[in-house]
PDB file of N, CA and C in Angstrom:
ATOM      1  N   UNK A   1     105.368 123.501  99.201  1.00  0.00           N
ATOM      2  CA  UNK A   1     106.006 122.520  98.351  1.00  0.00           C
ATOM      3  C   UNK A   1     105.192 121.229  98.383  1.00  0.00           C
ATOM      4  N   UNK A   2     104.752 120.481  97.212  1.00  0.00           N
ATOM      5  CA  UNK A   2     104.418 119.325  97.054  1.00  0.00           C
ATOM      6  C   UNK A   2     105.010 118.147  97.593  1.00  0.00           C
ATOM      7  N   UNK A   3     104.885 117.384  98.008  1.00  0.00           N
ATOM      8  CA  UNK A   3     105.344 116.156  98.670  1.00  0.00           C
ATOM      9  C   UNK A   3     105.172 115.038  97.737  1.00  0.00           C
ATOM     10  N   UNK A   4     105.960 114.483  97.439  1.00  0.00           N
ATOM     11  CA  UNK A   4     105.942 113.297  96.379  1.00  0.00           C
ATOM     12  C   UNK A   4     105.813 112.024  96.458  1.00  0.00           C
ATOM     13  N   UNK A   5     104.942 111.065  97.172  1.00  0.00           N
ATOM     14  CA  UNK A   5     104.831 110.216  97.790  1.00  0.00           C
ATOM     15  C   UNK A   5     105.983 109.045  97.414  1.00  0.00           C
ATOM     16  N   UNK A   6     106.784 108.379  98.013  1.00  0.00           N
ATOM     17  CA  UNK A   6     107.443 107.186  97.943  1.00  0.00           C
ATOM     18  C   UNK A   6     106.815 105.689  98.052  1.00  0.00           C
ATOM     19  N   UNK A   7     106.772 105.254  97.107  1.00  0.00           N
ATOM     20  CA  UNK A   7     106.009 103.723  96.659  1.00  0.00           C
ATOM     21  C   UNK A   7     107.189 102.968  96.730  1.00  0.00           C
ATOM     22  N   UNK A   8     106.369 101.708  97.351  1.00  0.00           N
ATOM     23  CA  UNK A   8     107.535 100.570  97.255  1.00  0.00           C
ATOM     24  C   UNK A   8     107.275  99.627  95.863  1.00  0.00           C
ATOM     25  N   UNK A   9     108.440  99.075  95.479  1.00  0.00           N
ATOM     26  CA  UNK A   9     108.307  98.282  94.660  1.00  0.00           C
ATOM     27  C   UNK A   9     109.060  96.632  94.754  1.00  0.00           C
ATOM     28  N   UNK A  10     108.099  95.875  94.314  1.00  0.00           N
ATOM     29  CA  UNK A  10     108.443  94.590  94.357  1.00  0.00           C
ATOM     30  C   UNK A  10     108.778  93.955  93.305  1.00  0.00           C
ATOM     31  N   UNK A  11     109.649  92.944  92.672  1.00  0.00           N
ATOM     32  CA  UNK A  11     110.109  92.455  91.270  1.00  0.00           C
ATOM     33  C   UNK A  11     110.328  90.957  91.622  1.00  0.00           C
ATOM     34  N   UNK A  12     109.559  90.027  89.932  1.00  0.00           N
ATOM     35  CA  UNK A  12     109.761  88.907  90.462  1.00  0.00           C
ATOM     36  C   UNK A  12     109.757  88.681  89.358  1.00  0.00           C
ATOM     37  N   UNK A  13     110.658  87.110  88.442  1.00  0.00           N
ATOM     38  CA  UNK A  13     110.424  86.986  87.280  1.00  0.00           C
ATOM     39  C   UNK A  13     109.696  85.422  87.676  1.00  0.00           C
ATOM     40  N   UNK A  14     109.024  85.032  86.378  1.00  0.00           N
ATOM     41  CA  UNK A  14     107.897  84.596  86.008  1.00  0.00           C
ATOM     42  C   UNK A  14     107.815  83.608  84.581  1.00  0.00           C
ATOM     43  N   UNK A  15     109.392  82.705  84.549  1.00  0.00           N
ATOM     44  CA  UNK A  15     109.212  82.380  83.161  1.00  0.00           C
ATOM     45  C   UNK A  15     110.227  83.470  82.431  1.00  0.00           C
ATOM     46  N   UNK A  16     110.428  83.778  81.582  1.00  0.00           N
ATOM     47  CA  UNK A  16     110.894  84.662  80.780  1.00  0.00           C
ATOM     48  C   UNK A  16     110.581  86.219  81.374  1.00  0.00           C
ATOM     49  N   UNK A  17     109.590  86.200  81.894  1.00  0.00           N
ATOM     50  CA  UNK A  17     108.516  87.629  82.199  1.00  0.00           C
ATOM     51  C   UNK A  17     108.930  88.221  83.484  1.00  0.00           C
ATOM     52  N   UNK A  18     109.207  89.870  83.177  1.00  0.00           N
ATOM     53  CA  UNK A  18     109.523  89.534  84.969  1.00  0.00           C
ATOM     54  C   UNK A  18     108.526  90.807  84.978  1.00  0.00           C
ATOM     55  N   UNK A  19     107.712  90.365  86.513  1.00  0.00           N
ATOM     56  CA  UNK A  19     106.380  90.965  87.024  1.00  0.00           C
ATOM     57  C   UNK A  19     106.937  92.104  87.895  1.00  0.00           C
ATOM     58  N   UNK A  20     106.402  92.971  87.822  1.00  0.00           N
ATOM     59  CA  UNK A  20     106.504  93.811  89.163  1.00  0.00           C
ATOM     60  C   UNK A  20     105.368  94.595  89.873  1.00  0.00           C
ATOM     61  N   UNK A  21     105.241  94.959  91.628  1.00  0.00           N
ATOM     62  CA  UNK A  21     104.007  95.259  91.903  1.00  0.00           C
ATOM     63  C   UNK A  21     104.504  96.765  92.675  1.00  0.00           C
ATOM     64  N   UNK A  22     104.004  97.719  92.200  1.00  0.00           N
ATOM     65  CA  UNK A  22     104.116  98.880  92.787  1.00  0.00           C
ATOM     66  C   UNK A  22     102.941  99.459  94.037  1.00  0.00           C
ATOM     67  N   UNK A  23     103.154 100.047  94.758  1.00  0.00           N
ATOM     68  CA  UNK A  23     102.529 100.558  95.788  1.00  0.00           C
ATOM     69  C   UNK A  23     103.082 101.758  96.606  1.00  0.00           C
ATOM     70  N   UNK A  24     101.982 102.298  96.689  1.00  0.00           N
ATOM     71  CA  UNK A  24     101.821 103.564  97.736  1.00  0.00           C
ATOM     72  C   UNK A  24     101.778 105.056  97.160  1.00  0.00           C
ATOM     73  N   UNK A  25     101.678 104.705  95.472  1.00  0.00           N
ATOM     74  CA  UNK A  25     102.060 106.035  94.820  1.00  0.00           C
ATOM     75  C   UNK A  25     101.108 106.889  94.574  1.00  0.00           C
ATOM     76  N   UNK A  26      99.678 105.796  93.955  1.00  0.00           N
ATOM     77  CA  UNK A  26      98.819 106.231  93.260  1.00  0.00           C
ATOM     78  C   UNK A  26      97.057 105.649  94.452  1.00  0.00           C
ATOM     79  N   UNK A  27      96.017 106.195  94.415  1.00  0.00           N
ATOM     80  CA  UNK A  27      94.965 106.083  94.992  1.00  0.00           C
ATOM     81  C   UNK A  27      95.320 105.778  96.575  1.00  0.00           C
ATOM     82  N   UNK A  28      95.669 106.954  97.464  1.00  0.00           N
ATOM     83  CA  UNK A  28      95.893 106.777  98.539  1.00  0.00           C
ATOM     84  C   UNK A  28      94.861 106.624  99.706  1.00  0.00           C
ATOM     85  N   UNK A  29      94.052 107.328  99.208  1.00  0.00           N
ATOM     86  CA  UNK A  29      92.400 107.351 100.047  1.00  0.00           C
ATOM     87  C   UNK A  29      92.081 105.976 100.023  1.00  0.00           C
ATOM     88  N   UNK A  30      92.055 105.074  99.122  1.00  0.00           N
ATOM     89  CA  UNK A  30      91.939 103.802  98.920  1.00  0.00           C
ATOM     90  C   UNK A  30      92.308 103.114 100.137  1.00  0.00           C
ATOM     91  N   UNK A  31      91.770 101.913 100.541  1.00  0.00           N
ATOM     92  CA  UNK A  31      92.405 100.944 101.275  1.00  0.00           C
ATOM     93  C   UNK A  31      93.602 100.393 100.877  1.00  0.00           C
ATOM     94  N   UNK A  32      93.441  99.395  99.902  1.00  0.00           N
ATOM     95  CA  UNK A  32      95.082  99.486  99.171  1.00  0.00           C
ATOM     96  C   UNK A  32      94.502  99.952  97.625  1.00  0.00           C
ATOM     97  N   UNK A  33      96.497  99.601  97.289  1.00  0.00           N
ATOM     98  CA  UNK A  33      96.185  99.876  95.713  1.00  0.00           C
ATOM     99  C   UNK A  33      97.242  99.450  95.116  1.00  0.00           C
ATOM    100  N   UNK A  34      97.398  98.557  93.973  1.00  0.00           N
ATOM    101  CA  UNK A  34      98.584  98.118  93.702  1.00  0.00           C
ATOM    102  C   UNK A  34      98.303  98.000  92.272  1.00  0.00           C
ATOM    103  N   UNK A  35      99.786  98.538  91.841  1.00  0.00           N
ATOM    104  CA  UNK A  35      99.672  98.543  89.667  1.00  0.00           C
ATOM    105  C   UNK A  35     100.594  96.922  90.211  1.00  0.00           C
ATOM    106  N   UNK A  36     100.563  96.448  88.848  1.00  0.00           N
ATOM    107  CA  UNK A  36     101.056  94.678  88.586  1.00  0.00           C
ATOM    108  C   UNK A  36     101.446  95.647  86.952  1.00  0.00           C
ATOM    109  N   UNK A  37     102.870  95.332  86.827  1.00  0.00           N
ATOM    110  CA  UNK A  37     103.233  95.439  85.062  1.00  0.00           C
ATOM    111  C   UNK A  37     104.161  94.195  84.609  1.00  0.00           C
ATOM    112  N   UNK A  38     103.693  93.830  83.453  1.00  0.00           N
ATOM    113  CA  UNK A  38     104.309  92.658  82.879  1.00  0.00           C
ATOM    114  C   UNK A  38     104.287  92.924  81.210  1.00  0.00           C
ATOM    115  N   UNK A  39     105.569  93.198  81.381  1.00  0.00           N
ATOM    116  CA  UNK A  39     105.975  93.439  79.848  1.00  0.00           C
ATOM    117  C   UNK A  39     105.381  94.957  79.370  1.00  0.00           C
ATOM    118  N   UNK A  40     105.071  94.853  78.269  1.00  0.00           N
ATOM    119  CA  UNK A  40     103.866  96.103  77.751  1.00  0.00           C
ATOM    120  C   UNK A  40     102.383  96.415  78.471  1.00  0.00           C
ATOM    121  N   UNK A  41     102.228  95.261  79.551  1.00  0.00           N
ATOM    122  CA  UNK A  41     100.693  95.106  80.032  1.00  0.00           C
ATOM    123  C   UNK A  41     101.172  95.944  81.737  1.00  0.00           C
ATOM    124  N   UNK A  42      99.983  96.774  82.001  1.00  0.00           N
ATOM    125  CA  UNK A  42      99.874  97.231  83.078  1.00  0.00           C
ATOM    126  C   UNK A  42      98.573  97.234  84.121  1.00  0.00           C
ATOM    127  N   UNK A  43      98.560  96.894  85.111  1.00  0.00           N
ATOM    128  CA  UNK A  43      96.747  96.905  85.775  1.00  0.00           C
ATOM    129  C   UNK A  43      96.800  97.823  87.091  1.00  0.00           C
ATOM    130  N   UNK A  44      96.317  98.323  87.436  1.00  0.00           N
ATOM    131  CA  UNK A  44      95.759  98.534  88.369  1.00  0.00           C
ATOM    132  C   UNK A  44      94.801  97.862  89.455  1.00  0.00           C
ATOM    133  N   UNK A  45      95.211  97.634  90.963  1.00  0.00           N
ATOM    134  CA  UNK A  45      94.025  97.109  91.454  1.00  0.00           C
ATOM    135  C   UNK A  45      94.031  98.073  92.563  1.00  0.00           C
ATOM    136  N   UNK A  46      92.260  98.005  93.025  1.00  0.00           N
ATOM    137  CA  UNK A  46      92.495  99.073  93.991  1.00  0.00           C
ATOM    138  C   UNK A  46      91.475  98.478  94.964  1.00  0.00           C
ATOM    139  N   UNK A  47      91.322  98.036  96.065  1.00  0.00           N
ATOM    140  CA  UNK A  47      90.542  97.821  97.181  1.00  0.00           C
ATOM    141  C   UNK A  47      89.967  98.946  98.084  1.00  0.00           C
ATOM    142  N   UNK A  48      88.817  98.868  98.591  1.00  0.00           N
ATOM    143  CA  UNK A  48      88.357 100.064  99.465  1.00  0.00           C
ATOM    144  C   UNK A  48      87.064  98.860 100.875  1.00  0.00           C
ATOM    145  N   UNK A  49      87.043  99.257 101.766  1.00  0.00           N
ATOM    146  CA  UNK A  49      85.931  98.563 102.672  1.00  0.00           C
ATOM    147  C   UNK A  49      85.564 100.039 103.349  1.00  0.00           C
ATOM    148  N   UNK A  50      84.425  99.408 104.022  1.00  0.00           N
ATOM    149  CA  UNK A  50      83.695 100.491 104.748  1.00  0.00           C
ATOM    150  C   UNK A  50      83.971 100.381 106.448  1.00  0.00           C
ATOM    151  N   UNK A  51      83.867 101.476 107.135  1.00  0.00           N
ATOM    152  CA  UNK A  51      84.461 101.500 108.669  1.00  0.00           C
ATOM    153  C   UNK A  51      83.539 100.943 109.396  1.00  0.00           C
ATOM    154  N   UNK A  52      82.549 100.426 109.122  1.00  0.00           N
ATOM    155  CA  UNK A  52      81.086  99.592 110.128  1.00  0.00           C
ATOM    156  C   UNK A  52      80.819  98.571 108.996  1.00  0.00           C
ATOM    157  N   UNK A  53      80.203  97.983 110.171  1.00  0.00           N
ATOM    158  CA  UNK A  53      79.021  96.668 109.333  1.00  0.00           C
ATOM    159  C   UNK A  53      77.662  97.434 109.488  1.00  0.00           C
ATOM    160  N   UNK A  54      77.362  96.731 108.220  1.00  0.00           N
ATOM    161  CA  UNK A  54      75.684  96.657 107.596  1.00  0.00           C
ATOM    162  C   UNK A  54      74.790  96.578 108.299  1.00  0.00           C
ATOM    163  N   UNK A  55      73.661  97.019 108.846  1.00  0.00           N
ATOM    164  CA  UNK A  55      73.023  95.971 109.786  1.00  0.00           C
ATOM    165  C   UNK A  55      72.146  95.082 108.520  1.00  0.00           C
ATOM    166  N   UNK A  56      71.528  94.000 108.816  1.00  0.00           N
ATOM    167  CA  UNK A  56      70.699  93.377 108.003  1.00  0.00           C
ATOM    168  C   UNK A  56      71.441  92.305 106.874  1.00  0.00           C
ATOM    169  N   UNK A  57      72.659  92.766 106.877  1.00  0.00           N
ATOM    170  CA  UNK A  57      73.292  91.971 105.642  1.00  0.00           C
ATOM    171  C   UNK A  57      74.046  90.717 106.256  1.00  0.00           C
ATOM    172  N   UNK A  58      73.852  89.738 105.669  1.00  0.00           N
ATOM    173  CA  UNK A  58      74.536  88.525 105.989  1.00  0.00           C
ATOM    174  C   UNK A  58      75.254  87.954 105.379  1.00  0.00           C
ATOM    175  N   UNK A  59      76.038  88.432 104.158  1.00  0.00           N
ATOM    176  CA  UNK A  59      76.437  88.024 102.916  1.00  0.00           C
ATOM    177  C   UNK A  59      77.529  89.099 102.456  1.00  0.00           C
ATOM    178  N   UNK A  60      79.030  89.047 102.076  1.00  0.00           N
ATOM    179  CA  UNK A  60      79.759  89.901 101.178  1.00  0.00           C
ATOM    180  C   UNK A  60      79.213  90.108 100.263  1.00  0.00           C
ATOM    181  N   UNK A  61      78.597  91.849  99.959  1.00  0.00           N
ATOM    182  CA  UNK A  61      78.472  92.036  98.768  1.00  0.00           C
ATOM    183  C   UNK A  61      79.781  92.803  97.983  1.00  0.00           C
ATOM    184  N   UNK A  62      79.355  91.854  96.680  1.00  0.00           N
ATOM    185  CA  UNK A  62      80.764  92.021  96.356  1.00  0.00           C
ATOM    186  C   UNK A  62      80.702  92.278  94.598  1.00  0.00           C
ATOM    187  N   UNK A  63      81.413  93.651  94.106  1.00  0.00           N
ATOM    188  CA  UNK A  63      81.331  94.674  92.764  1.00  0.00           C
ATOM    189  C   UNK A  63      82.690  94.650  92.082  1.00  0.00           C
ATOM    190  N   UNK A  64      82.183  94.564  91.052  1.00  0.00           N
ATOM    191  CA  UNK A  64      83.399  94.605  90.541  1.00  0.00           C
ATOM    192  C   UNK A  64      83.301  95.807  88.888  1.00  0.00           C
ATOM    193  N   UNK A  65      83.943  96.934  88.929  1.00  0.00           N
ATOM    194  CA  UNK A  65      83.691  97.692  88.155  1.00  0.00           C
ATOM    195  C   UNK A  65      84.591  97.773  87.225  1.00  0.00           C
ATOM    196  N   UNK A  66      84.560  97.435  85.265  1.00  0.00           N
ATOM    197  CA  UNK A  66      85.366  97.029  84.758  1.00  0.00           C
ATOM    198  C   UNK A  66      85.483  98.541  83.552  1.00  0.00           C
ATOM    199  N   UNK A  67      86.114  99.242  83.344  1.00  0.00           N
ATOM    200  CA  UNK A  67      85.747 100.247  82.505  1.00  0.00           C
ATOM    201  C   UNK A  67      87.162 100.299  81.286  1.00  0.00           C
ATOM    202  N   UNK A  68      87.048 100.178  80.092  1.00  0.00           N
ATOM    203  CA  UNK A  68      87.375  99.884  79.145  1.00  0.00           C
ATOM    204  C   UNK A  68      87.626 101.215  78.513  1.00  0.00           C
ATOM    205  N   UNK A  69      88.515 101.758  77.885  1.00  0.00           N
ATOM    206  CA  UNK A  69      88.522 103.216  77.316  1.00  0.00           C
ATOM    207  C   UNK A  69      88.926 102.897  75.763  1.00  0.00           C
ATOM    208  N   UNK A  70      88.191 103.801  75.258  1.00  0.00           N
ATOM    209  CA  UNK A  70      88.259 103.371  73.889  1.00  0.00           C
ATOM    210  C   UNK A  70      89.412 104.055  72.566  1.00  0.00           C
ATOM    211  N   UNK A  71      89.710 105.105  73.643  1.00  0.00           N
ATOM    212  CA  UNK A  71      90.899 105.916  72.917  1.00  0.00           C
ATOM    213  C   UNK A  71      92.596 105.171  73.050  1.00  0.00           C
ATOM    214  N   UNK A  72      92.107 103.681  73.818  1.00  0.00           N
ATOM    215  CA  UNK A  72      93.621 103.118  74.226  1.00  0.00           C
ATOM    216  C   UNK A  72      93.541 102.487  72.940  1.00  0.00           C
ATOM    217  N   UNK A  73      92.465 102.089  72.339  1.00  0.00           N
ATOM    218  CA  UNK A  73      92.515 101.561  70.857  1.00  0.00           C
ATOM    219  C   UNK A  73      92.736 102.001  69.769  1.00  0.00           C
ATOM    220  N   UNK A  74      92.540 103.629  70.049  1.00  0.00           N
ATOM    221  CA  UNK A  74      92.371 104.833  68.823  1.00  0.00           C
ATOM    222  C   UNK A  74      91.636 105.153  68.577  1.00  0.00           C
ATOM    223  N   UNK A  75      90.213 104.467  68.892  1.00  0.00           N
ATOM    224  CA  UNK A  75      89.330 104.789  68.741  1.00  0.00           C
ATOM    225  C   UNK A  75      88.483 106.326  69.451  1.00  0.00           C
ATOM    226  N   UNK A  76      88.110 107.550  69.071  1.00  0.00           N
ATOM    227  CA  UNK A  76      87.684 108.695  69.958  1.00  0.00           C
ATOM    228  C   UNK A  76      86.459 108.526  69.780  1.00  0.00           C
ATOM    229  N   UNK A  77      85.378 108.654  70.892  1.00  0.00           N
ATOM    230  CA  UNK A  77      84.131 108.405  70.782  1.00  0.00           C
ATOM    231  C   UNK A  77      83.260 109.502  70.446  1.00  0.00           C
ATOM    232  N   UNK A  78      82.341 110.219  69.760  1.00  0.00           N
ATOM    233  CA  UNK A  78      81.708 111.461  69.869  1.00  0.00           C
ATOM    234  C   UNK A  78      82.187 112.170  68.763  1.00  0.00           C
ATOM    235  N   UNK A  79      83.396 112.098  68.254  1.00  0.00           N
ATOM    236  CA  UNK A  79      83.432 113.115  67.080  1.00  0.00           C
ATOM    237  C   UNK A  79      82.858 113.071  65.940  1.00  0.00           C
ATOM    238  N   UNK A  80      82.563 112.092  65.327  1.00  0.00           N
ATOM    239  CA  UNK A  80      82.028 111.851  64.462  1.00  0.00           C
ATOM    240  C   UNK A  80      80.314 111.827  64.259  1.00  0.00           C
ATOM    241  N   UNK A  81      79.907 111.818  65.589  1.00  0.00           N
ATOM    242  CA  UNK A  81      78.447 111.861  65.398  1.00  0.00           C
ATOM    243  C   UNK A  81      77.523 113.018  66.000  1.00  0.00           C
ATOM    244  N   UNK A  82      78.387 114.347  66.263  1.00  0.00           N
ATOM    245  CA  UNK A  82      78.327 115.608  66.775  1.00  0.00           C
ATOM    246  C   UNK A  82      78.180 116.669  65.425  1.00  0.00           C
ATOM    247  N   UNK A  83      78.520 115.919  63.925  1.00  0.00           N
ATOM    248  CA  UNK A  83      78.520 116.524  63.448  1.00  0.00           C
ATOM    249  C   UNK A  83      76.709 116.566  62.559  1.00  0.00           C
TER     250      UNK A  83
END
């Protein structure tokens, strides 16, 4: 049987807006991971670190990976130029 993980959730309003931050449901391998939804808008954030230090590095390096999907617009990429 599958096990269904239990996430906590937090709620706060914001002005008219009320925010909420979910956790523990989704990217568990992750260090953390927390969705933020407000209104129709939803995010994801997800943190990860490594179990040692660097040798040589003296500085946080620090990434930030932003990926945009184009079918949330309607847009499908590839069909049209396959032909």
């Amino acid at each position: 049987m599958i096990e269904i993980p239990q996430g906590n959730t937090f709620s706060a309003g914001l002005g008219s807006e009320k925010i909420s931050f979910e956790t523990g449901k989704l990217a568990q391998l992750a260090g953390g991971a927390v969705i933020v939804r407000a209104g129709d808008s939803m995010l994801m954030v997800v943190a990860t670190a490594g179990k040692s230090v660097r040798e040589g590095i003296d500085f946080l390096p620090l990434s930030v990976d932003y990926e945009e999907k184009l079918y949330a617009a309607g847009r499908i990429p590839g069909s049209f130029f396959r032909r």
